[in-house]
C-alpha atoms as a PDB file:
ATOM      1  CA  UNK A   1       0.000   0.000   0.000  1.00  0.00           C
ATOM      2  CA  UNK A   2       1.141   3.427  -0.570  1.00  0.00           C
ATOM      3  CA  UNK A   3       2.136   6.028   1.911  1.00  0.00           C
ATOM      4  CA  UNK A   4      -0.421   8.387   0.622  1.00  0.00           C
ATOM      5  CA  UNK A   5      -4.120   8.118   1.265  1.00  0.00           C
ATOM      6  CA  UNK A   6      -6.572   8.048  -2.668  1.00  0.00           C
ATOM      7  CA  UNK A   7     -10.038   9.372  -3.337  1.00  0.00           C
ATOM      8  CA  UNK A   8     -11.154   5.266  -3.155  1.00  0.00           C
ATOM      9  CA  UNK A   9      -9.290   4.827   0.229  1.00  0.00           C
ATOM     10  CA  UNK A  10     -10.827   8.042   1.842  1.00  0.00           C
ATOM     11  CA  UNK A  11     -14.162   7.180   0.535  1.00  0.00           C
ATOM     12  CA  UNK A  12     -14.088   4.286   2.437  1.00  0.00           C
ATOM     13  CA  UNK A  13     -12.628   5.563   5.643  1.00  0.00           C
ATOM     14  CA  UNK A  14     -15.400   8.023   5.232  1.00  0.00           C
ATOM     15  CA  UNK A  15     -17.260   5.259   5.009  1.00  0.00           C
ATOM     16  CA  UNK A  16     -16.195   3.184   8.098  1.00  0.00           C
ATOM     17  CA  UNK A  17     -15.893   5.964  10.291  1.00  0.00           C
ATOM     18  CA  UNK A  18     -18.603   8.751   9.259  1.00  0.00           C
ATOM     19  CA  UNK A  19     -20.595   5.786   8.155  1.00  0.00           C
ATOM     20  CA  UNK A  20     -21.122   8.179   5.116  1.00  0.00           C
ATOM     21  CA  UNK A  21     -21.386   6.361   1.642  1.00  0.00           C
ATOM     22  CA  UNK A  22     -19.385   8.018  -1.174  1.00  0.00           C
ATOM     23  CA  UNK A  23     -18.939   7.133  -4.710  1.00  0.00           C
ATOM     24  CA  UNK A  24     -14.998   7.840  -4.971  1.00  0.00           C
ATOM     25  CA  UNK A  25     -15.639   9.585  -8.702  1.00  0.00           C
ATOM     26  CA  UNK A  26     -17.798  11.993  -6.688  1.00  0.00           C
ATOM     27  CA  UNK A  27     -15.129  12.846  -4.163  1.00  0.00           C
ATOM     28  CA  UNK A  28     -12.488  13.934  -7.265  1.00  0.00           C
ATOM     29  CA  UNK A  29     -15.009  16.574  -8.939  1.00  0.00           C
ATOM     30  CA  UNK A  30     -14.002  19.503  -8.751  1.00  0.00           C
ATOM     31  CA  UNK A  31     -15.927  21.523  -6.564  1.00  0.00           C
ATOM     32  CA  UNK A  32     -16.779  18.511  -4.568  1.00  0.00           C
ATOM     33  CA  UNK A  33     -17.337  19.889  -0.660  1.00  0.00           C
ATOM     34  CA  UNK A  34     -18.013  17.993   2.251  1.00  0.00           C
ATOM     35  CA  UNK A  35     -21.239  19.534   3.212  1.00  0.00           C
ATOM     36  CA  UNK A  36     -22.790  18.017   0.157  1.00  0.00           C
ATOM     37  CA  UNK A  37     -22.201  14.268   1.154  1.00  0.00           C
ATOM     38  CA  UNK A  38     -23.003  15.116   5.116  1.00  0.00           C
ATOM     39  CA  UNK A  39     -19.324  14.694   6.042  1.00  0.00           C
ATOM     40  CA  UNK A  40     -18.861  17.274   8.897  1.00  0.00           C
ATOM     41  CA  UNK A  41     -15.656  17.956  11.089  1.00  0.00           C
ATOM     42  CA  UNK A  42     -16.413  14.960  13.658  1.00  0.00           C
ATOM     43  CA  UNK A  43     -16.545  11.913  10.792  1.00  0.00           C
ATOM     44  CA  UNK A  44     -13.297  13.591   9.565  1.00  0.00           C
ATOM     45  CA  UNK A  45     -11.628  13.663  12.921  1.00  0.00           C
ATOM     46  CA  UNK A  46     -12.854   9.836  13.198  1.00  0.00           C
ATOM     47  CA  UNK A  47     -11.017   9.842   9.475  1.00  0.00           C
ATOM     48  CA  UNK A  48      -8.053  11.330  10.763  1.00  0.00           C
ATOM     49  CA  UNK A  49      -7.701   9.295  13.996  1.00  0.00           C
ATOM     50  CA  UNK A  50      -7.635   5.931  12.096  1.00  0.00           C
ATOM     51  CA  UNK A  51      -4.952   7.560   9.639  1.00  0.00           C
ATOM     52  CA  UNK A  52      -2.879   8.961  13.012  1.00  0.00           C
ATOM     53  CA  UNK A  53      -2.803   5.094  14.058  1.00  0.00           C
ATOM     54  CA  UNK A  54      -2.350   3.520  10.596  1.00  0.00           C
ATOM     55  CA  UNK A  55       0.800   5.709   9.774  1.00  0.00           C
ATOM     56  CA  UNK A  56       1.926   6.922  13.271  1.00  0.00           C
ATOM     57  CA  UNK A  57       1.604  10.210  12.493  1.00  0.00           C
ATOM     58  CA  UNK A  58       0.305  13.126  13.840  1.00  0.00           C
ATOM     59  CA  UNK A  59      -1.573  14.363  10.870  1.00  0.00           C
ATOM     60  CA  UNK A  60      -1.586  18.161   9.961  1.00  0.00           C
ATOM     61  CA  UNK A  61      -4.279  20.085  12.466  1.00  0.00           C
ATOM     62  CA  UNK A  62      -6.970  21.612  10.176  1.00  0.00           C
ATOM     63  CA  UNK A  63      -7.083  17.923   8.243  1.00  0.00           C
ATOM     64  CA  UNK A  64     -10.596  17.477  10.244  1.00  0.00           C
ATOM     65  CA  UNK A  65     -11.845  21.020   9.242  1.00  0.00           C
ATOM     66  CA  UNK A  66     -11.156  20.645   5.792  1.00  0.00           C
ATOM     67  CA  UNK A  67     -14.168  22.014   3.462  1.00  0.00           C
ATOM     68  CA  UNK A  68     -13.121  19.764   0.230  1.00  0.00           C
ATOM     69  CA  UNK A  69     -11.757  16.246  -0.010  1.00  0.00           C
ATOM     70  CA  UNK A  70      -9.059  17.970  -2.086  1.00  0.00           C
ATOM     71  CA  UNK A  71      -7.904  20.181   0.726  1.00  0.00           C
ATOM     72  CA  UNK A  72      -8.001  16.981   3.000  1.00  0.00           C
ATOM     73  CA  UNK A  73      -6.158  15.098   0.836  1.00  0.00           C
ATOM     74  CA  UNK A  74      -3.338  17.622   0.453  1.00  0.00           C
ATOM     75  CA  UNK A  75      -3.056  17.936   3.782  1.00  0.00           C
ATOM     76  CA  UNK A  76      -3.135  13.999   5.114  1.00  0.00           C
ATOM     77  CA  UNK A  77      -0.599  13.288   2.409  1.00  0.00           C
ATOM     78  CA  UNK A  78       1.726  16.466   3.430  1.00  0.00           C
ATOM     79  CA  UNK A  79       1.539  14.760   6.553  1.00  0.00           C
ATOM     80  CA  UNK A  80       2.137  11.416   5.723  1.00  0.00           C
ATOM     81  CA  UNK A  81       5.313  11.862   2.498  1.00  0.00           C
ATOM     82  CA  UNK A  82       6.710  14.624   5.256  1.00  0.00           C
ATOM     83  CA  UNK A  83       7.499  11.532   8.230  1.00  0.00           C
ATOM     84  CA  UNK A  84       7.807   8.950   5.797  1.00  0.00           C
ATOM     85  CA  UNK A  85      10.921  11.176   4.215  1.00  0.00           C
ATOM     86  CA  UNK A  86      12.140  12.434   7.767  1.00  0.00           C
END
């Protein structure tokens, strides 16, 4: 598995955690916000808790505030590439 997290991985997190269904394609569109899929900032902290103890890293603060799966993305891999090259 890679270091950094995909649209079809975080749609399933989302999933698991938020207990939100996402089609991944929907995530990528631009313009794509969380508000729209009923994601809010407590199924992304449950998102970025299970990332924290996947990859044993404490990932960016903001990541569970993020307004577009973009923005989380970017963040979460930052995060991630930033210990994984340290």
């Amino acid at each position: 598995m890679s270091n950094t997290l995909n649209y079809p991985q975080l749609a399933e997190l989302i999933r698991a955690r938020a207990g939100v269904e996402i089609d991944p394609v929907e995530l990528e569109r631009p313009g794509a916000d969380f508000d729209e899929f009923g994601v809010d900032s407590l199924g992304l902290l449950g998102v970025v808790g299970e990332l924290e103890n996947r990859h044993g890293v404490k990932v960016t603060n903001g990541a569970e505030s993020a307004r577009t799966p973009a923005e989380f993305l970017a963040l979460v891999n930052s995060a991630v590439t930033a210990k994984a090259g340290a």
